[in-house]
Protein backbone atom coordinates (compact mmCIF):
# COMPACT_ATOMS: atom_id res chain seq x y z
CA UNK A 1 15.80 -26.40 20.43
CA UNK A 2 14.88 -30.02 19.21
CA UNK A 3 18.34 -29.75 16.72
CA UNK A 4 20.53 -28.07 19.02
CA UNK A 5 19.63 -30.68 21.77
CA UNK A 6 20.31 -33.58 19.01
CA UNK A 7 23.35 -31.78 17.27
CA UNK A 8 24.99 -31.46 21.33
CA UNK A 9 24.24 -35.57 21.93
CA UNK A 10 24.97 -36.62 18.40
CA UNK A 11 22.08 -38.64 18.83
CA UNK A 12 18.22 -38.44 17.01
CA UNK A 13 16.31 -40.43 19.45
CA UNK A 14 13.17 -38.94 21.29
CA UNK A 15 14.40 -39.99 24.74
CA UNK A 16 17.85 -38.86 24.81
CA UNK A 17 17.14 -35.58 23.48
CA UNK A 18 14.73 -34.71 25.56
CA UNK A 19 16.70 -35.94 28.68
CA UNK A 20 19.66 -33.50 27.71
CA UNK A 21 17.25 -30.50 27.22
CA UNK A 22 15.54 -31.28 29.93
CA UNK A 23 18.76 -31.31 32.25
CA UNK A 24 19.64 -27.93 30.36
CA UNK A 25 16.88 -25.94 30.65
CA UNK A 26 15.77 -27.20 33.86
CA UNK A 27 12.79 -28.29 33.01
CA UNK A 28 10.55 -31.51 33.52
CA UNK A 29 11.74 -34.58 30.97
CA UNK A 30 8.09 -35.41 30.79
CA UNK A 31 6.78 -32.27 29.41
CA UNK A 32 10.29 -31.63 27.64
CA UNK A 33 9.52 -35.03 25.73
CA UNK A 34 5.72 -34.46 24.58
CA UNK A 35 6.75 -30.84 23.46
CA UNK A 36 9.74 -32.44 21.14
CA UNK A 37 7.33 -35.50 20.01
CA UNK A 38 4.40 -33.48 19.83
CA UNK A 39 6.19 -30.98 17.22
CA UNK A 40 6.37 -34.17 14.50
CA UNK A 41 2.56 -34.30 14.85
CA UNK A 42 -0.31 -33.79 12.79
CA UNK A 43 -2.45 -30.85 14.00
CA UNK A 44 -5.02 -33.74 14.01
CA UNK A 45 -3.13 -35.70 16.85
CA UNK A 46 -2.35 -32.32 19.07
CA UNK A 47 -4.50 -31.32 22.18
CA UNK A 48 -5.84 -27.24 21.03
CA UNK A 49 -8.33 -26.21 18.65
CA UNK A 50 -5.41 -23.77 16.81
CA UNK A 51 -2.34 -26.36 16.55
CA UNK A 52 -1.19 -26.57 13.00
CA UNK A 53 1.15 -29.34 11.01
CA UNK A 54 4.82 -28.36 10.16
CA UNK A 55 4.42 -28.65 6.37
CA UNK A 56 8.28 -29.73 5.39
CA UNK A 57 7.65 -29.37 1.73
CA UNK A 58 7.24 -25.99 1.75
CA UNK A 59 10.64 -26.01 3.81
CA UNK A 60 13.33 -27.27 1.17
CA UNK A 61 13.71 -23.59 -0.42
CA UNK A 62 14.28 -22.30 2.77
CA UNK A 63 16.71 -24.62 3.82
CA UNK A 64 18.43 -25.24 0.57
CA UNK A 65 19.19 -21.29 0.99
CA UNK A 66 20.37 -21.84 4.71
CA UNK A 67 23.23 -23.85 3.75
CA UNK A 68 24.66 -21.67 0.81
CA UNK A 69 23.81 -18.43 2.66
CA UNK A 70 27.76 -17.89 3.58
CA UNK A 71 29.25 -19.92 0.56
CA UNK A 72 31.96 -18.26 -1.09
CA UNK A 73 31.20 -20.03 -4.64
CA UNK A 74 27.60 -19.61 -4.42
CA UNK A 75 27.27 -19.73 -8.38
CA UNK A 76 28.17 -23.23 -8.04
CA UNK A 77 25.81 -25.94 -6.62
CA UNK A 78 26.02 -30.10 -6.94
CA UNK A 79 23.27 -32.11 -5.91
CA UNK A 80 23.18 -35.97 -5.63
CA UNK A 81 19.99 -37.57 -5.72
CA UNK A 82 19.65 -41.30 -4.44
CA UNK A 83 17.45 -43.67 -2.10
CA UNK A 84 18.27 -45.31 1.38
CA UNK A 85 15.89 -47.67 3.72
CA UNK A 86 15.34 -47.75 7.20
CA UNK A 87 14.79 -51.38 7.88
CA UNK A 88 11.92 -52.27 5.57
CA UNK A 89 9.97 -50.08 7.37
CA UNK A 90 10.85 -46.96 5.28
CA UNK A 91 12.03 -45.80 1.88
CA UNK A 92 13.60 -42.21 1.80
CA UNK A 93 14.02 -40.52 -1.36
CA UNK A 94 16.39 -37.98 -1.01
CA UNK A 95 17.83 -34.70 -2.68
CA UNK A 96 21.35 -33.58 -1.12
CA UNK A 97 24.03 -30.51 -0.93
CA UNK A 98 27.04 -32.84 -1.35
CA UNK A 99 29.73 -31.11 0.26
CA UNK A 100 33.46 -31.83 2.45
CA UNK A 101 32.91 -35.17 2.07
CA UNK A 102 29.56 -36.03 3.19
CA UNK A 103 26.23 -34.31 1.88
CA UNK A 104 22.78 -32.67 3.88
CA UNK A 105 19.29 -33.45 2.94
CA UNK A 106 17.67 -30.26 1.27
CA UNK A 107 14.58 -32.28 -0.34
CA UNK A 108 13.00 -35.44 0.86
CA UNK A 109 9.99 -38.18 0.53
CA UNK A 110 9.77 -40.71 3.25
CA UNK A 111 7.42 -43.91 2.11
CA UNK A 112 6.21 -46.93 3.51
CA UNK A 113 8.63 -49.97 2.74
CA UNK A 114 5.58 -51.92 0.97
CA UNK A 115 4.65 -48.52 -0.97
CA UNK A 116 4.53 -49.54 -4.38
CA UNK A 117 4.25 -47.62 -7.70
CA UNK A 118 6.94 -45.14 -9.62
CA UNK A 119 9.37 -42.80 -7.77
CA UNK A 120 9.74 -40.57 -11.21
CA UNK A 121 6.82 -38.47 -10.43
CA UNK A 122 8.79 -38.31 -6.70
CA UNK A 123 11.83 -37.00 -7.99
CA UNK A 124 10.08 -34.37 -10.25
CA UNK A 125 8.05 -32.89 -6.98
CA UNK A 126 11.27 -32.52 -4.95
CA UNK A 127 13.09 -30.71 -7.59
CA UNK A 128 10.37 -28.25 -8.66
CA UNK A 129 9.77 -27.86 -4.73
CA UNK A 130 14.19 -27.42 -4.45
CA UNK A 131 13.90 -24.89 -7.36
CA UNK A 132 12.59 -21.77 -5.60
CA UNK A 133 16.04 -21.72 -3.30
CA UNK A 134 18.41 -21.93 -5.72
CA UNK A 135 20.09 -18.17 -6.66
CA UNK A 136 19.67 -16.83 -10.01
CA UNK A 137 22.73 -17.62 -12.12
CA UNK A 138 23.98 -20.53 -10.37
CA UNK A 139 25.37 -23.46 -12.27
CA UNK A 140 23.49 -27.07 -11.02
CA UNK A 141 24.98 -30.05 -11.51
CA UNK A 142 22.79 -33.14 -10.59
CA UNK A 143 24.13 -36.42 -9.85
CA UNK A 144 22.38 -39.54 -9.98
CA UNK A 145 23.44 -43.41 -10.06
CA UNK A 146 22.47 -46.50 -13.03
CA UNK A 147 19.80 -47.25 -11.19
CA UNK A 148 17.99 -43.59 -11.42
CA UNK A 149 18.80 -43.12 -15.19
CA UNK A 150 15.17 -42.17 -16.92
CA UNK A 151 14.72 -40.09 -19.71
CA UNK A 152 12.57 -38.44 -18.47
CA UNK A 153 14.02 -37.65 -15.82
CA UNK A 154 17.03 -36.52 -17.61
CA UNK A 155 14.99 -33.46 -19.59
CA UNK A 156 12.94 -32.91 -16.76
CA UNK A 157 16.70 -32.14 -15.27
CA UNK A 158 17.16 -29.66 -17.87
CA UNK A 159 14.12 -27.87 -17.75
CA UNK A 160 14.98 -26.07 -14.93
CA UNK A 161 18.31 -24.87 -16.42
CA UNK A 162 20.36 -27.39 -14.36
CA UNK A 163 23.25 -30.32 -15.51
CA UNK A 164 22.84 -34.00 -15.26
CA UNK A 165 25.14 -36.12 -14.82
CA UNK A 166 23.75 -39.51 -14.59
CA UNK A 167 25.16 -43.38 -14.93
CA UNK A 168 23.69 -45.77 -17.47
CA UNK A 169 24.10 -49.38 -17.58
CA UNK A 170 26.21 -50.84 -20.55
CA UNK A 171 22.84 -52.64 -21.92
CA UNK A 172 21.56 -50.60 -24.86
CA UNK A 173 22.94 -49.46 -28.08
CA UNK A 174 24.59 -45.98 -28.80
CA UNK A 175 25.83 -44.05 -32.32
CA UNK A 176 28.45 -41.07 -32.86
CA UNK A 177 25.98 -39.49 -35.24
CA UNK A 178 23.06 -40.10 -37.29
CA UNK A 179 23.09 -42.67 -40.36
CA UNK A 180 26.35 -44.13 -38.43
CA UNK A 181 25.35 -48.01 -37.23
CA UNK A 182 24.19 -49.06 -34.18
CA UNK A 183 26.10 -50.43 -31.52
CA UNK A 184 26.32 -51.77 -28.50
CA UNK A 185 27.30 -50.06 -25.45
CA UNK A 186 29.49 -52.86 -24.15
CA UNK A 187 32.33 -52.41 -26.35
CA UNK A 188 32.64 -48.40 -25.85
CA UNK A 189 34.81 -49.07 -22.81
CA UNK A 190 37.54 -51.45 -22.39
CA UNK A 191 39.31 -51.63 -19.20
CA UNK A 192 42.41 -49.53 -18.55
CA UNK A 193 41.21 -47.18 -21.12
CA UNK A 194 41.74 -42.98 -20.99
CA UNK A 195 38.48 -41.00 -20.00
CA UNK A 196 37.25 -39.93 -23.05
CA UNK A 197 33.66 -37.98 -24.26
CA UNK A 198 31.91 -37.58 -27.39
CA UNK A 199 28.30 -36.20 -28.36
CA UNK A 200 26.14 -38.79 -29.74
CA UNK A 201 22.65 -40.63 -28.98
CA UNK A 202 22.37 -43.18 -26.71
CA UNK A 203 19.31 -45.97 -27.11
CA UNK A 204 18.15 -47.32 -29.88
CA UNK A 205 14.07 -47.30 -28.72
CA UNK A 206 13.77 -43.81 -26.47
CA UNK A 207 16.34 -42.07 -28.17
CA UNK A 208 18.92 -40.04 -26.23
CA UNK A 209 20.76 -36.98 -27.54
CA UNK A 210 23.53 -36.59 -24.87
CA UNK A 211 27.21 -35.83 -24.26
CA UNK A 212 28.82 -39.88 -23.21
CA UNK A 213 31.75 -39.56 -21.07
CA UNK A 214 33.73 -42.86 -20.51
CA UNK A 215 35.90 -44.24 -18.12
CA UNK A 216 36.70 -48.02 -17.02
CA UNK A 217 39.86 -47.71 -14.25
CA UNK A 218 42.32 -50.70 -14.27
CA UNK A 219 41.24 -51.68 -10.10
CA UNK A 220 37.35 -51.37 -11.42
CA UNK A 221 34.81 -54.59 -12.58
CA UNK A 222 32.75 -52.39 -13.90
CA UNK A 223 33.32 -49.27 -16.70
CA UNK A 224 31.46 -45.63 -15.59
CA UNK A 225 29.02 -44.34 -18.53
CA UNK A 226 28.01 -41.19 -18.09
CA UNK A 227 25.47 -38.84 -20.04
CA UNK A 228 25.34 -34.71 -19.17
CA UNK A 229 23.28 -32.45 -21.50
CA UNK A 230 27.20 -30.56 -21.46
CA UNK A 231 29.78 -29.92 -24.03
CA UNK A 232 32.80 -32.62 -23.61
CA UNK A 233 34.62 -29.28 -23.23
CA UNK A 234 32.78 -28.21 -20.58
CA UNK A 235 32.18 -31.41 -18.55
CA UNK A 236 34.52 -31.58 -15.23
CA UNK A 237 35.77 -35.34 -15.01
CA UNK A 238 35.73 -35.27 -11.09
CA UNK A 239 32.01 -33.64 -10.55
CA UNK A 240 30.38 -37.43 -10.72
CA UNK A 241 33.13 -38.85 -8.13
CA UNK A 242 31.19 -36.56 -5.36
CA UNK A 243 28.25 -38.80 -5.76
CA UNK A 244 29.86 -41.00 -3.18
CA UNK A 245 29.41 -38.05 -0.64
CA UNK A 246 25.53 -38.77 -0.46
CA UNK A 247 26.25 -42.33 0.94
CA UNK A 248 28.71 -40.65 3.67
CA UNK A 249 25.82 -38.17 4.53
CA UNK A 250 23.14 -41.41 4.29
CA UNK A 251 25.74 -42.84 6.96
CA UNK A 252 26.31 -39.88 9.23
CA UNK A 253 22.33 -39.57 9.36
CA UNK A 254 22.52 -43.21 10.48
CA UNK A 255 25.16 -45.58 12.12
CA UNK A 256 28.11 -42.93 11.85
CA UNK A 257 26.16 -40.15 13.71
CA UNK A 258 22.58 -39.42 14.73
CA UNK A 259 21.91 -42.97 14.66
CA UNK A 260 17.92 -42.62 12.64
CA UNK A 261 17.71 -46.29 11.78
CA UNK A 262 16.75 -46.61 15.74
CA UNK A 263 14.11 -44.69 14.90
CA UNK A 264 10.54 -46.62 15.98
CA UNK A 265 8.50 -43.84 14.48
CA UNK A 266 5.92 -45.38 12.07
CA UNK A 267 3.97 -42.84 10.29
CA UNK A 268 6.05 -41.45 7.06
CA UNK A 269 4.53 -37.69 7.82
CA UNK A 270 6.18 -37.94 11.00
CA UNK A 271 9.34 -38.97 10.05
CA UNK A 272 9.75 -36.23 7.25
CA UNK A 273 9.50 -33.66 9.92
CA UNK A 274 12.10 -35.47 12.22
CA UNK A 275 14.16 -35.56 9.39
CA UNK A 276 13.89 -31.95 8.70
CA UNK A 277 15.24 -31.73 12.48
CA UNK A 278 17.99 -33.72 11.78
CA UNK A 279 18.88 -31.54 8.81
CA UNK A 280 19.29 -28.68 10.70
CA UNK A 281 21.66 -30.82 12.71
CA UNK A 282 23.76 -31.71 10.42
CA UNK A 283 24.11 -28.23 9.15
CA UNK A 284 25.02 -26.63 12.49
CA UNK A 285 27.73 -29.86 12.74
CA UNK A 286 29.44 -29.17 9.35
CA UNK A 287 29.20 -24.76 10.07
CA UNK A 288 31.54 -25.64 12.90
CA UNK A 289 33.59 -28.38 11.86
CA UNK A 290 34.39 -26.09 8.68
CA UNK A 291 35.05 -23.55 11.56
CA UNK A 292 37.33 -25.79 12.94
CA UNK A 293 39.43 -26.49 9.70
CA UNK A 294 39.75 -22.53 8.91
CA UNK A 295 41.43 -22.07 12.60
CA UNK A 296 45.63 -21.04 11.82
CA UNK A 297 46.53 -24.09 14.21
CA UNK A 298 44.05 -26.64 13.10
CA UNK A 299 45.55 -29.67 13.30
CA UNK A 300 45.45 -32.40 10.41
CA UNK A 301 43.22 -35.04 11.61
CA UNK A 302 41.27 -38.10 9.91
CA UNK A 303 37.61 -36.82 11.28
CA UNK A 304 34.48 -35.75 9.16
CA UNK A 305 33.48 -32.29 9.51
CA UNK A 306 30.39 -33.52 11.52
CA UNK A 307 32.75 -35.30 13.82
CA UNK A 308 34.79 -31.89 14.33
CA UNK A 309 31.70 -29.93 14.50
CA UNK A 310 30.36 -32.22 17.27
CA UNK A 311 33.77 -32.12 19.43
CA UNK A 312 34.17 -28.32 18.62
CA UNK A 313 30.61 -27.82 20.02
CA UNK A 314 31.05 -29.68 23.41
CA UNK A 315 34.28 -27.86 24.02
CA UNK A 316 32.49 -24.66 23.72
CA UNK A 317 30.18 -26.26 26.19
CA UNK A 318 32.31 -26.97 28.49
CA UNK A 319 34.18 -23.67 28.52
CA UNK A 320 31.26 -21.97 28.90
CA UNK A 321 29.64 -23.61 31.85
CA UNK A 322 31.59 -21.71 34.69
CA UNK A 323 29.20 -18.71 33.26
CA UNK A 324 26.30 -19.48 31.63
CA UNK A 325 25.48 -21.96 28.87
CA UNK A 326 24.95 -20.11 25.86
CA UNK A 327 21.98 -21.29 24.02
CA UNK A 328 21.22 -20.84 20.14
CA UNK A 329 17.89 -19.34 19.42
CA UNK A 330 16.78 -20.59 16.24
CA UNK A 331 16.88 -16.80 15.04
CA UNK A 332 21.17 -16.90 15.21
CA UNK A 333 22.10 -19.74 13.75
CA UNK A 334 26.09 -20.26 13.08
CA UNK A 335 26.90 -19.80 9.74
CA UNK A 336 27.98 -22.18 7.06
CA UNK A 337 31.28 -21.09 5.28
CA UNK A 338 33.16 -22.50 2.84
């Protein structure tokens, strides 16, 4: 009820949620509010000897499986991982489906802005908690910016049979091969170059063995280093442009769509379980914007898939409301082609 209501107003806060459901179902606002605030609370905080704590992290199998239940490449799976602030109140580490453009949240730690100490073990938890919901046989690919690179995060990456893909910063040595000198990794690019990739060891201190793809565009400041645990023959030169995707999700969770950074909710616990909310949002926004773009007369139009989702949903409204408003039980969810 809680995403449906948000998915319908394209809109995360408390209040005009529960106003819309409220209106819907014909029920009080009051009582429609505490039921929808209540649900982000710890059993600790709820009136009733027997009220329990939604426990997200045992969710991100679950959901991960949600949104490639109706794929049509479902041996195929790319994952971005990066972090984005609310304020300085929060710091979200997130683990997201990148996909038409934008990206959903399958895996997720919400910290205090002050919180100090080392994300790595972070990152590790969310992907052995992701693991469990990925199908047997299907090819990961994990993408991750310069300022995620670890090496230990990099093998822990492999361990569970997946790909990374993951920028490095042009400080540090590399070699072709062993007994060949050291040098720098400055001069492996030079701008206007051809992509090119080669096997060799990057870092001179915590050595890396590593496929080094290479790429410095003409428009760009900056070259791209890349290092996958893949074969340059088997590395796909466009897999690390999707990274981009997770900011367009970070943004359609935000400004361009459900509007979170409005968010006054100050407990971390909380907001994990409102963000799990808005997950399920976003999903049921991209099912039908993809159901949108598969229509014969679609028409060619610059919107996101959330954006056609949302429009294609209030139409449906709308149509519907000289009979009865059709209302999705969490048990029938729409699905999520591709």
């Amino acid at each position: 009820m809680y995403s449906y209501g948000m998915a319908l107003v394209c809109h995360s806060g408390l209040t005009t949620v529960s106003y819309f459901l409220a209106l819907l179902l014909g029920r009080q606002w009051e009582a429609v509010r505490r039921q929808l605030r209540e649900w982000t609370y710890e059993a600790s905080a709820k009136r009733g000897a027997k009220r329990q704590s939604v426990q997200v992290a045992q969710l991100f199998a679950p959901l991960l499986r949600w949104v490639m239940r109706n794929w049509q490449h479902q041996h195929q799976l790319i994952l971005a991982l990066d972090v984005t602030y609310l304020r300085q109140r929060h710091t979200i580490l997130s683990v997201s489906v990148v996909y038409g453009g934008s990206a959903i949240p399958v895996a997720w730690r919400v910290m205090r802005g002050e919180t100090k100490g080392a994300w790595h073990p972070q990152w590790v938890e969310l992907l052995r908690l992701l693991a469990p919901g990925v199908a047997q046989g299907c090819q990961v690919w994990v993408l991750c910016d310069e300022g995620l690179y670890s090496q230990r995060l990099f093998k822990q990456i492999c361990q569970h049979g997946w790909h990374p893909v993951m920028r490095i910063r042009t400080q540090g040595l590399y070699r072709r091969r062993n007994g060949q000198r050291w040098r720098s990794l400055e001069t492996v690019a030079q701008r206007g170059m051809r992509p090119k990739a080669f096997r060799g060891q990057c870092f001179k201190g915590e050595t890396l063995n590593a496929t080094l793809w290479v790429q410095w565009g003409a428009a760009y400041e900056q070259p791209c280093l890349l290092v996958t645990d893949l074969a340059p023959k088997h590395l796909k030169r466009h897999v690390y442009g999707l990274r981009h995707w997770i900011e367009c999700g970070f943004k359609a969770l935000k400004r361009g769509g459900l509007h979170w950074e409005q968010s006054k909710t100050p407990c971390p616990e909380r907001m994990e379980r409102l963000l799990l909310v808005m997950a399920l949002a976003m999903g049921w926004l991209m099912a039908q914007g993809v159901a949108c773009c598969e229509t014969p007369a679609a028409p060619c139009v610059p919107l996101s898939l959330m954006r056609r989702g949302w429009i294609a949903m209030v139409v449906a409204a709308i149509r519907q409301q000289a009979t009865a408003f059709a209302f999705w039980p969490p048990y029938t969810l729409p699905p999520f082609p591709v």
